[in-house]
PDB file of N, CA and C in Angstrom:
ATOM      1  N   UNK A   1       1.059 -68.091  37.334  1.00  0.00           N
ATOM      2  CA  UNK A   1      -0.272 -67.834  36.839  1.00  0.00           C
ATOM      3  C   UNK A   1      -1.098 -69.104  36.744  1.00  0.00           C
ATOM      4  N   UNK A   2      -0.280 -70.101  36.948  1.00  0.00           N
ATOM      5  CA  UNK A   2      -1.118 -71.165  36.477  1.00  0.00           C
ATOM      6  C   UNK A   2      -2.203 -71.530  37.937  1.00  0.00           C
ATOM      7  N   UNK A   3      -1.603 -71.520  38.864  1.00  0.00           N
ATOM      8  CA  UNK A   3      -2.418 -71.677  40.479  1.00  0.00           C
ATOM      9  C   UNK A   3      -3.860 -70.610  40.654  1.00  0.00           C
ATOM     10  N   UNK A   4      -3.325 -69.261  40.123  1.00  0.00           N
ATOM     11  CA  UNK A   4      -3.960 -68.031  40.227  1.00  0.00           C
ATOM     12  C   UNK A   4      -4.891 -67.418  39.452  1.00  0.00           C
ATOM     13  N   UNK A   5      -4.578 -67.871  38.120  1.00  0.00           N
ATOM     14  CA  UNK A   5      -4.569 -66.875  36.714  1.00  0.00           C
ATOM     15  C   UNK A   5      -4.195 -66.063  36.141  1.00  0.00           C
ATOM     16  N   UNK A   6      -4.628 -65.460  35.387  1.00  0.00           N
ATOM     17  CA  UNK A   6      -3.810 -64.463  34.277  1.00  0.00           C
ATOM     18  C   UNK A   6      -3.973 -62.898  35.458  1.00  0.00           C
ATOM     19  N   UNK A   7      -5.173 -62.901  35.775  1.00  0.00           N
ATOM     20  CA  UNK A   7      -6.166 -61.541  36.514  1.00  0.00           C
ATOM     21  C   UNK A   7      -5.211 -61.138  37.623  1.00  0.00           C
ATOM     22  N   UNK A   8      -5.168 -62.828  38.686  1.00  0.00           N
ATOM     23  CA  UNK A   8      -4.826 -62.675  40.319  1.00  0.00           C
ATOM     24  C   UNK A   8      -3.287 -62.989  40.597  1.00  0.00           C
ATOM     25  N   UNK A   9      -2.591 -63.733  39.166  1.00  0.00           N
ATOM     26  CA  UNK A   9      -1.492 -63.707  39.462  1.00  0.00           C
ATOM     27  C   UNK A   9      -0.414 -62.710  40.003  1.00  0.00           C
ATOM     28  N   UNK A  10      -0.205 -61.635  39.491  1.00  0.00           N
ATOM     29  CA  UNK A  10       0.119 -60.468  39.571  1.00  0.00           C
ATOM     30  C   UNK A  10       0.449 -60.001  40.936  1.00  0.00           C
ATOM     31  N   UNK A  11      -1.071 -59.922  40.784  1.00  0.00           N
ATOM     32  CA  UNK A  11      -1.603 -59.347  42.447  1.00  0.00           C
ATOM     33  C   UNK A  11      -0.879 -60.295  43.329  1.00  0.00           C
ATOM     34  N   UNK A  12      -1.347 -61.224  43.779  1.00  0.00           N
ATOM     35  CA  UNK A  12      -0.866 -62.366  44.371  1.00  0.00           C
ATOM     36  C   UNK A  12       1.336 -62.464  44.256  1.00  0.00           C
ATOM     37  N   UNK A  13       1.356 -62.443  43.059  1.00  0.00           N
ATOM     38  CA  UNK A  13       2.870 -62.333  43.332  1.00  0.00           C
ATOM     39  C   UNK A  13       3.276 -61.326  43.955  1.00  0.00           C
ATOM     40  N   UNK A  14       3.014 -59.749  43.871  1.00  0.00           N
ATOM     41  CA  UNK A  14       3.450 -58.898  44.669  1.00  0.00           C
ATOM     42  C   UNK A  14       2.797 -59.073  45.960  1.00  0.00           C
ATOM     43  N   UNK A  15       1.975 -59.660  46.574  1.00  0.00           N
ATOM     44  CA  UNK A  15       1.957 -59.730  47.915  1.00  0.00           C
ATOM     45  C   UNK A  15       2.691 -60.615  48.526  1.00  0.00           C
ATOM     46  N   UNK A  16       3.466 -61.751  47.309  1.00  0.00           N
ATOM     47  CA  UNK A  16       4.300 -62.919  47.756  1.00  0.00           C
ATOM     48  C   UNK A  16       5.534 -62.076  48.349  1.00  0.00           C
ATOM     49  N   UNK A  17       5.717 -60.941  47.536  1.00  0.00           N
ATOM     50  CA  UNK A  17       7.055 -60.388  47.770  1.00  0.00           C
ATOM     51  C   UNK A  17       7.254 -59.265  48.705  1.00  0.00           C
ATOM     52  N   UNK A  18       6.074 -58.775  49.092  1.00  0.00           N
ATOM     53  CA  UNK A  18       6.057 -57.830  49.971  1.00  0.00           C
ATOM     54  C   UNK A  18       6.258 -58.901  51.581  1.00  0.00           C
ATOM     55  N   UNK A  19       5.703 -59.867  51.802  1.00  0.00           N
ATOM     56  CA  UNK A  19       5.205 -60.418  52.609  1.00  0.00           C
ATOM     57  C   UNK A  19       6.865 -61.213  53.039  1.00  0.00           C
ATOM     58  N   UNK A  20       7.685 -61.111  51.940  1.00  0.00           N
ATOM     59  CA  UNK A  20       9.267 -61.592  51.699  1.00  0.00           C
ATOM     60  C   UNK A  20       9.920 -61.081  52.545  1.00  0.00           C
ATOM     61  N   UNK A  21       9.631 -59.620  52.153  1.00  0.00           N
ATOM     62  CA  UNK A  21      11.119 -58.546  52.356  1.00  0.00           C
ATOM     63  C   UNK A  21      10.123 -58.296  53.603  1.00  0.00           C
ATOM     64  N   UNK A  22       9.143 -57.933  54.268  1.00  0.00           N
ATOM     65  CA  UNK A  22       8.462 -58.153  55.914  1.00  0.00           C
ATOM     66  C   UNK A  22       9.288 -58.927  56.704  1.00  0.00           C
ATOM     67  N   UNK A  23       9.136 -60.668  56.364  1.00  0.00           N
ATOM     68  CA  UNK A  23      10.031 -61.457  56.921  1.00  0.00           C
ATOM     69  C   UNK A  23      11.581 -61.261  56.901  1.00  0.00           C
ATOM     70  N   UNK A  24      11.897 -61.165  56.197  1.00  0.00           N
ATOM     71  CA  UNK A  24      13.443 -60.470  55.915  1.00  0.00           C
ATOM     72  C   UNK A  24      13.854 -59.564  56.969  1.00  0.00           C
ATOM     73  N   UNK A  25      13.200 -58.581  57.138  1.00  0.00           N
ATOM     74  CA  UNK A  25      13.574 -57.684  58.109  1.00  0.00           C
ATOM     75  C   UNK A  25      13.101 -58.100  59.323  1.00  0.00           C
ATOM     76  N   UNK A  26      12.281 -58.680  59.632  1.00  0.00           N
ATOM     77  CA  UNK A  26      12.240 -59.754  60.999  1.00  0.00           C
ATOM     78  C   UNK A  26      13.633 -59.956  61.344  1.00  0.00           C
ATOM     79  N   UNK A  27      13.680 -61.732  60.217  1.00  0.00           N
ATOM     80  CA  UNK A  27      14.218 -61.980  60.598  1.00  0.00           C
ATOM     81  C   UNK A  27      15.741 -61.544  60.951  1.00  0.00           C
ATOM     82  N   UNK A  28      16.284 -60.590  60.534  1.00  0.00           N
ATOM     83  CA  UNK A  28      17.639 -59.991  60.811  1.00  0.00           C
ATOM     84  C   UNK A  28      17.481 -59.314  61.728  1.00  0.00           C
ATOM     85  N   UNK A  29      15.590 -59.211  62.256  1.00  0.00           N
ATOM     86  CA  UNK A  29      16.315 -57.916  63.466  1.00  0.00           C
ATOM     87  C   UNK A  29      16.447 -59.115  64.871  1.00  0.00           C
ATOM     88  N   UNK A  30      15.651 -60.304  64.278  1.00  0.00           N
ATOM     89  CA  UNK A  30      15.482 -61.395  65.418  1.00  0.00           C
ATOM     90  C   UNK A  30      16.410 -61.792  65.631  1.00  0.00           C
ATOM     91  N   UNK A  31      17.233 -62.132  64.567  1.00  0.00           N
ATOM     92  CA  UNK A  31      18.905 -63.234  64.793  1.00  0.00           C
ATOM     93  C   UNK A  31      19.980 -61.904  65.250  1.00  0.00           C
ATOM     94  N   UNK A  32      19.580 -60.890  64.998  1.00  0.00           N
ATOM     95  CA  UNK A  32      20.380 -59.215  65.938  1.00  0.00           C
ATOM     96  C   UNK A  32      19.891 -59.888  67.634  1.00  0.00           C
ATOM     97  N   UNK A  33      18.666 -59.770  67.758  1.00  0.00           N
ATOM     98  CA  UNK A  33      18.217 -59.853  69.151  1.00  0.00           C
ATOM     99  C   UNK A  33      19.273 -61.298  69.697  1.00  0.00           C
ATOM    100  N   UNK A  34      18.885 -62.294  68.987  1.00  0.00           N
ATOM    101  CA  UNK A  34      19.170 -63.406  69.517  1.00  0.00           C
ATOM    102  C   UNK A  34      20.713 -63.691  69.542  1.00  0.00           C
ATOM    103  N   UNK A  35      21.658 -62.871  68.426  1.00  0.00           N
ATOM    104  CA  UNK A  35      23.393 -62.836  68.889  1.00  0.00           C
ATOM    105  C   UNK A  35      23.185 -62.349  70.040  1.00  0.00           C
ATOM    106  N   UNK A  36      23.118 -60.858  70.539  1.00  0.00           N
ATOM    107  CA  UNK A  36      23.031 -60.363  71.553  1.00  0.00           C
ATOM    108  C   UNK A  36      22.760 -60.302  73.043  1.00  0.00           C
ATOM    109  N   UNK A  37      21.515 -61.441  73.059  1.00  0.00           N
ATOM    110  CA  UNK A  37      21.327 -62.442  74.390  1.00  0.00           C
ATOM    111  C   UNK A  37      21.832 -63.785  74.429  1.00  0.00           C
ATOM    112  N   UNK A  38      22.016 -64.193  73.545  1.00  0.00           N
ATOM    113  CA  UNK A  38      23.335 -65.830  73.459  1.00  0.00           C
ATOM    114  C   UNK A  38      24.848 -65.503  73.317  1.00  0.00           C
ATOM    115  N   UNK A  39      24.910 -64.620  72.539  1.00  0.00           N
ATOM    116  CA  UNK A  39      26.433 -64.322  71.973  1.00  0.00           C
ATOM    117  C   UNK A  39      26.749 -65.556  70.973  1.00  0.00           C
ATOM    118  N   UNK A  40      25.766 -66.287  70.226  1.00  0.00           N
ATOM    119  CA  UNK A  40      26.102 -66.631  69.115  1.00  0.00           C
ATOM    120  C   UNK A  40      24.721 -66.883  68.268  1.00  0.00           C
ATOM    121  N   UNK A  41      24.619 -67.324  67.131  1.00  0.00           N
ATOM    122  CA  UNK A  41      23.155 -67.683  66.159  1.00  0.00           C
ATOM    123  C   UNK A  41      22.559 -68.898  65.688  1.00  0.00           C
ATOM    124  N   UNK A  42      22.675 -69.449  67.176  1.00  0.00           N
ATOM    125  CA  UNK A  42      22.923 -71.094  66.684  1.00  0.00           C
ATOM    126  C   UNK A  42      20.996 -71.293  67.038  1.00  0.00           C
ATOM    127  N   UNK A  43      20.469 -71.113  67.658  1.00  0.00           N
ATOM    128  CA  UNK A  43      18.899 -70.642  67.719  1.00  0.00           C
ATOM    129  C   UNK A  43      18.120 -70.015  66.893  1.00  0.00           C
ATOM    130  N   UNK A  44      18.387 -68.848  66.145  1.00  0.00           N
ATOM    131  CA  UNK A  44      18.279 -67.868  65.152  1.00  0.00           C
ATOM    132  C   UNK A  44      18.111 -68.825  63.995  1.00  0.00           C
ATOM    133  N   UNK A  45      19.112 -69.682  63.385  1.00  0.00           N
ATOM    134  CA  UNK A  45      19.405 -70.915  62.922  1.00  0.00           C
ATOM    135  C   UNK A  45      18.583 -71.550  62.435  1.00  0.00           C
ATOM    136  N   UNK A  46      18.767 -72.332  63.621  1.00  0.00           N
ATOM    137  CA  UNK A  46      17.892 -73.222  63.933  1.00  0.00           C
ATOM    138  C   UNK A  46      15.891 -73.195  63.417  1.00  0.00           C
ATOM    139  N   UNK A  47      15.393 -71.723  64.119  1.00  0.00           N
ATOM    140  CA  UNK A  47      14.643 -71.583  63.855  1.00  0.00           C
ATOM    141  C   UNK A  47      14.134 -70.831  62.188  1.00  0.00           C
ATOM    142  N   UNK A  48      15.467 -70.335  61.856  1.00  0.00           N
ATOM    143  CA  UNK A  48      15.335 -70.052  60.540  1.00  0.00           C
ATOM    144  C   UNK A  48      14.956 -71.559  59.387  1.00  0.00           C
ATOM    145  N   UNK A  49      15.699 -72.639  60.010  1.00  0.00           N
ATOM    146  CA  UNK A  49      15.942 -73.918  58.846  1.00  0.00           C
ATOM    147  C   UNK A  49      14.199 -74.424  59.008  1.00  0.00           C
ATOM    148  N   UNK A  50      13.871 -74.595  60.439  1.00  0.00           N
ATOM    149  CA  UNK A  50      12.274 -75.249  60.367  1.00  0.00           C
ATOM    150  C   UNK A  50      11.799 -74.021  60.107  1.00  0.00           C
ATOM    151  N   UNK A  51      11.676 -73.289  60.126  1.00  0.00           N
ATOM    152  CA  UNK A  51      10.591 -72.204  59.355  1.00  0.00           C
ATOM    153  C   UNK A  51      10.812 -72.559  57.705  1.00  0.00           C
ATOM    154  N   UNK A  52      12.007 -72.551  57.040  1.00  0.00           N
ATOM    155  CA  UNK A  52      12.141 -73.252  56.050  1.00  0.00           C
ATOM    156  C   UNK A  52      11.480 -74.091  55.507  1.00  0.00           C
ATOM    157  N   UNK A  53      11.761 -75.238  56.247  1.00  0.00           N
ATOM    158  CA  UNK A  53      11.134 -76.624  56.038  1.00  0.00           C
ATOM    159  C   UNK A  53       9.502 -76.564  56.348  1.00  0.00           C
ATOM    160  N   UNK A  54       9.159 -76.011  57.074  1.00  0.00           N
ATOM    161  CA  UNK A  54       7.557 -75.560  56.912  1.00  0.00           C
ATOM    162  C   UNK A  54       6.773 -75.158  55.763  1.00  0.00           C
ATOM    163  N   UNK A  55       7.639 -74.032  55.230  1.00  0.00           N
ATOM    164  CA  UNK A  55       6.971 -73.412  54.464  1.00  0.00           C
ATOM    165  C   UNK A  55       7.268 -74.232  53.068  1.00  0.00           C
ATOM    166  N   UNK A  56       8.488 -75.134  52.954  1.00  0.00           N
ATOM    167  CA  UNK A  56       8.209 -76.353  51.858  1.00  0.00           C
ATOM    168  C   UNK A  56       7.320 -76.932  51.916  1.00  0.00           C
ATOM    169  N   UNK A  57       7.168 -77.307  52.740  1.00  0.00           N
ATOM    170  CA  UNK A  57       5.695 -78.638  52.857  1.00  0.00           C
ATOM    171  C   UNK A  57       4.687 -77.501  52.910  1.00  0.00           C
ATOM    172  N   UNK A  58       4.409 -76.513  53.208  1.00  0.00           N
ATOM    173  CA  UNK A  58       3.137 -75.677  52.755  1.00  0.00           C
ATOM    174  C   UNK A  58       3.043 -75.410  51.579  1.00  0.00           C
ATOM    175  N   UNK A  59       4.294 -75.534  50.635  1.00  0.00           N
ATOM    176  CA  UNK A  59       3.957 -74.489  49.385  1.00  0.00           C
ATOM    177  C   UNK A  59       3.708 -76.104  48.560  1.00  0.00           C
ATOM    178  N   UNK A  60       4.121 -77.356  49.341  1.00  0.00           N
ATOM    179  CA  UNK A  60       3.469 -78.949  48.224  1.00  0.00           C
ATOM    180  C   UNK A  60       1.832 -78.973  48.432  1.00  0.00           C
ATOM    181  N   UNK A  61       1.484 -77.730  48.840  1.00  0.00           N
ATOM    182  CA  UNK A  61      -0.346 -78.248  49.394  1.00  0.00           C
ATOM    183  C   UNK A  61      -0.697 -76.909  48.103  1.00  0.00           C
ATOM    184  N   UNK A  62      -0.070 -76.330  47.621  1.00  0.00           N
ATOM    185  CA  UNK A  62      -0.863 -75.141  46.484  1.00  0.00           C
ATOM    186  C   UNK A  62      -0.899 -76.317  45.099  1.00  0.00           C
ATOM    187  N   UNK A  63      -2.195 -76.279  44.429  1.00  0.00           N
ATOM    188  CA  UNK A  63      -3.363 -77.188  43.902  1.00  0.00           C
ATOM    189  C   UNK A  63      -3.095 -76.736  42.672  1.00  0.00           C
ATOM    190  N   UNK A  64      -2.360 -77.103  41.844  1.00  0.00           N
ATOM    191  CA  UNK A  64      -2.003 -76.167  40.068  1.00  0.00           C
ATOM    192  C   UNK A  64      -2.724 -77.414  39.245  1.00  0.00           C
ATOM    193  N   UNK A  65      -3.281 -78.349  39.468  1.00  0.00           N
ATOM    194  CA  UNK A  65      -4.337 -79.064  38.581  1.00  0.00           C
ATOM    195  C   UNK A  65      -5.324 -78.570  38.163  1.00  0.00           C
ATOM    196  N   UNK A  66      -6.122 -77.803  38.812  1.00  0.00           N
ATOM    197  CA  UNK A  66      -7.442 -77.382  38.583  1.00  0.00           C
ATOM    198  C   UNK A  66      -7.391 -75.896  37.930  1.00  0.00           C
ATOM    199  N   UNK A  67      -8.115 -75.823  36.428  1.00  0.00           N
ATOM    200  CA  UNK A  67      -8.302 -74.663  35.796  1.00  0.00           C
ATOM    201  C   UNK A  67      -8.702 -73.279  36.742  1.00  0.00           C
ATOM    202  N   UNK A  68      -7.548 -72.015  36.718  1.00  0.00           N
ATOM    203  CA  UNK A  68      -8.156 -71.092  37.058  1.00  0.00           C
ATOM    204  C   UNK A  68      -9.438 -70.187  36.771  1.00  0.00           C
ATOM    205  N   UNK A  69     -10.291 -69.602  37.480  1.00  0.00           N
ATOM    206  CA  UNK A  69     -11.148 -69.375  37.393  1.00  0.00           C
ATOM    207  C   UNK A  69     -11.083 -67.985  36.119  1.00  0.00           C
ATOM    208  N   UNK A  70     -12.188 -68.483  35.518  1.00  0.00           N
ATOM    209  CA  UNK A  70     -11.901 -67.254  33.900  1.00  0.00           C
ATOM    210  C   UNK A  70     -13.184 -66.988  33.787  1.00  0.00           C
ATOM    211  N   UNK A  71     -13.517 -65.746  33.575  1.00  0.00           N
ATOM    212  CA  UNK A  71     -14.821 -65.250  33.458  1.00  0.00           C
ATOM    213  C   UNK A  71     -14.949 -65.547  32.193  1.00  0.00           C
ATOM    214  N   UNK A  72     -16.656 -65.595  31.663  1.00  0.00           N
ATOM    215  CA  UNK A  72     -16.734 -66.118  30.654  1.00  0.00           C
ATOM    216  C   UNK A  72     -17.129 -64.149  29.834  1.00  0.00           C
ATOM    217  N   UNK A  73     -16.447 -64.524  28.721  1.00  0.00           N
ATOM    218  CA  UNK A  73     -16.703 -63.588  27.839  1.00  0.00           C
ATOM    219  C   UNK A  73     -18.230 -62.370  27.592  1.00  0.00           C
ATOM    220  N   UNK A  74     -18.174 -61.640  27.996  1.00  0.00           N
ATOM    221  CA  UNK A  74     -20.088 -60.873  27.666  1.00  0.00           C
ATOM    222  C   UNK A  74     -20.262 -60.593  26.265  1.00  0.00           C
ATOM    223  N   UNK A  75     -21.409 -60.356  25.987  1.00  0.00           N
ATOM    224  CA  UNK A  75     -21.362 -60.710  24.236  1.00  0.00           C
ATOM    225  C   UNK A  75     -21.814 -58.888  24.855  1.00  0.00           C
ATOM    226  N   UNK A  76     -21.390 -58.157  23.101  1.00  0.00           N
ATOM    227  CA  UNK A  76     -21.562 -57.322  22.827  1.00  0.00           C
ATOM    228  C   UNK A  76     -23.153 -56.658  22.519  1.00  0.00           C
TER     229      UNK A  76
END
């Protein structure tokens, strides 16, 4: 909540996790494809660890210094 806020966190986390279990099933049907035309998962691997390492260095660029955006209160 702290990147997002109280409002968008939520939201935002369940699309983190939908967007999870998407890749997930990729990737098992990809490293299926890729035993099957190599006869082993050393590629599958491979491309699993730098996809990894990508998405570390993408997730050091999300900005949690700066106050999330908060609507200001309406008076009654």
């Amino acid at each position: 909540n702290e990147a997002f806020g109280d409002r968008s966190g939520p939201l935002v986390f369940g699309w983190i996790v939908a967007g999870h279990q998407i890749g997930a099933a990729a990737a098992a049907a990809f490293g299926g494809t890729m035993r099957e035309l190599q006869g082993n998962y050393e590629l599958a691997f491979m491309i699993a660890g730098m996809t990894a390492i990508a998405a570390a260095c993408i997730s050091l660029l999300i900005n949690t210094s700066r106050p999330a955006f908060e609507p200001e209160p309406q008076a009654a």
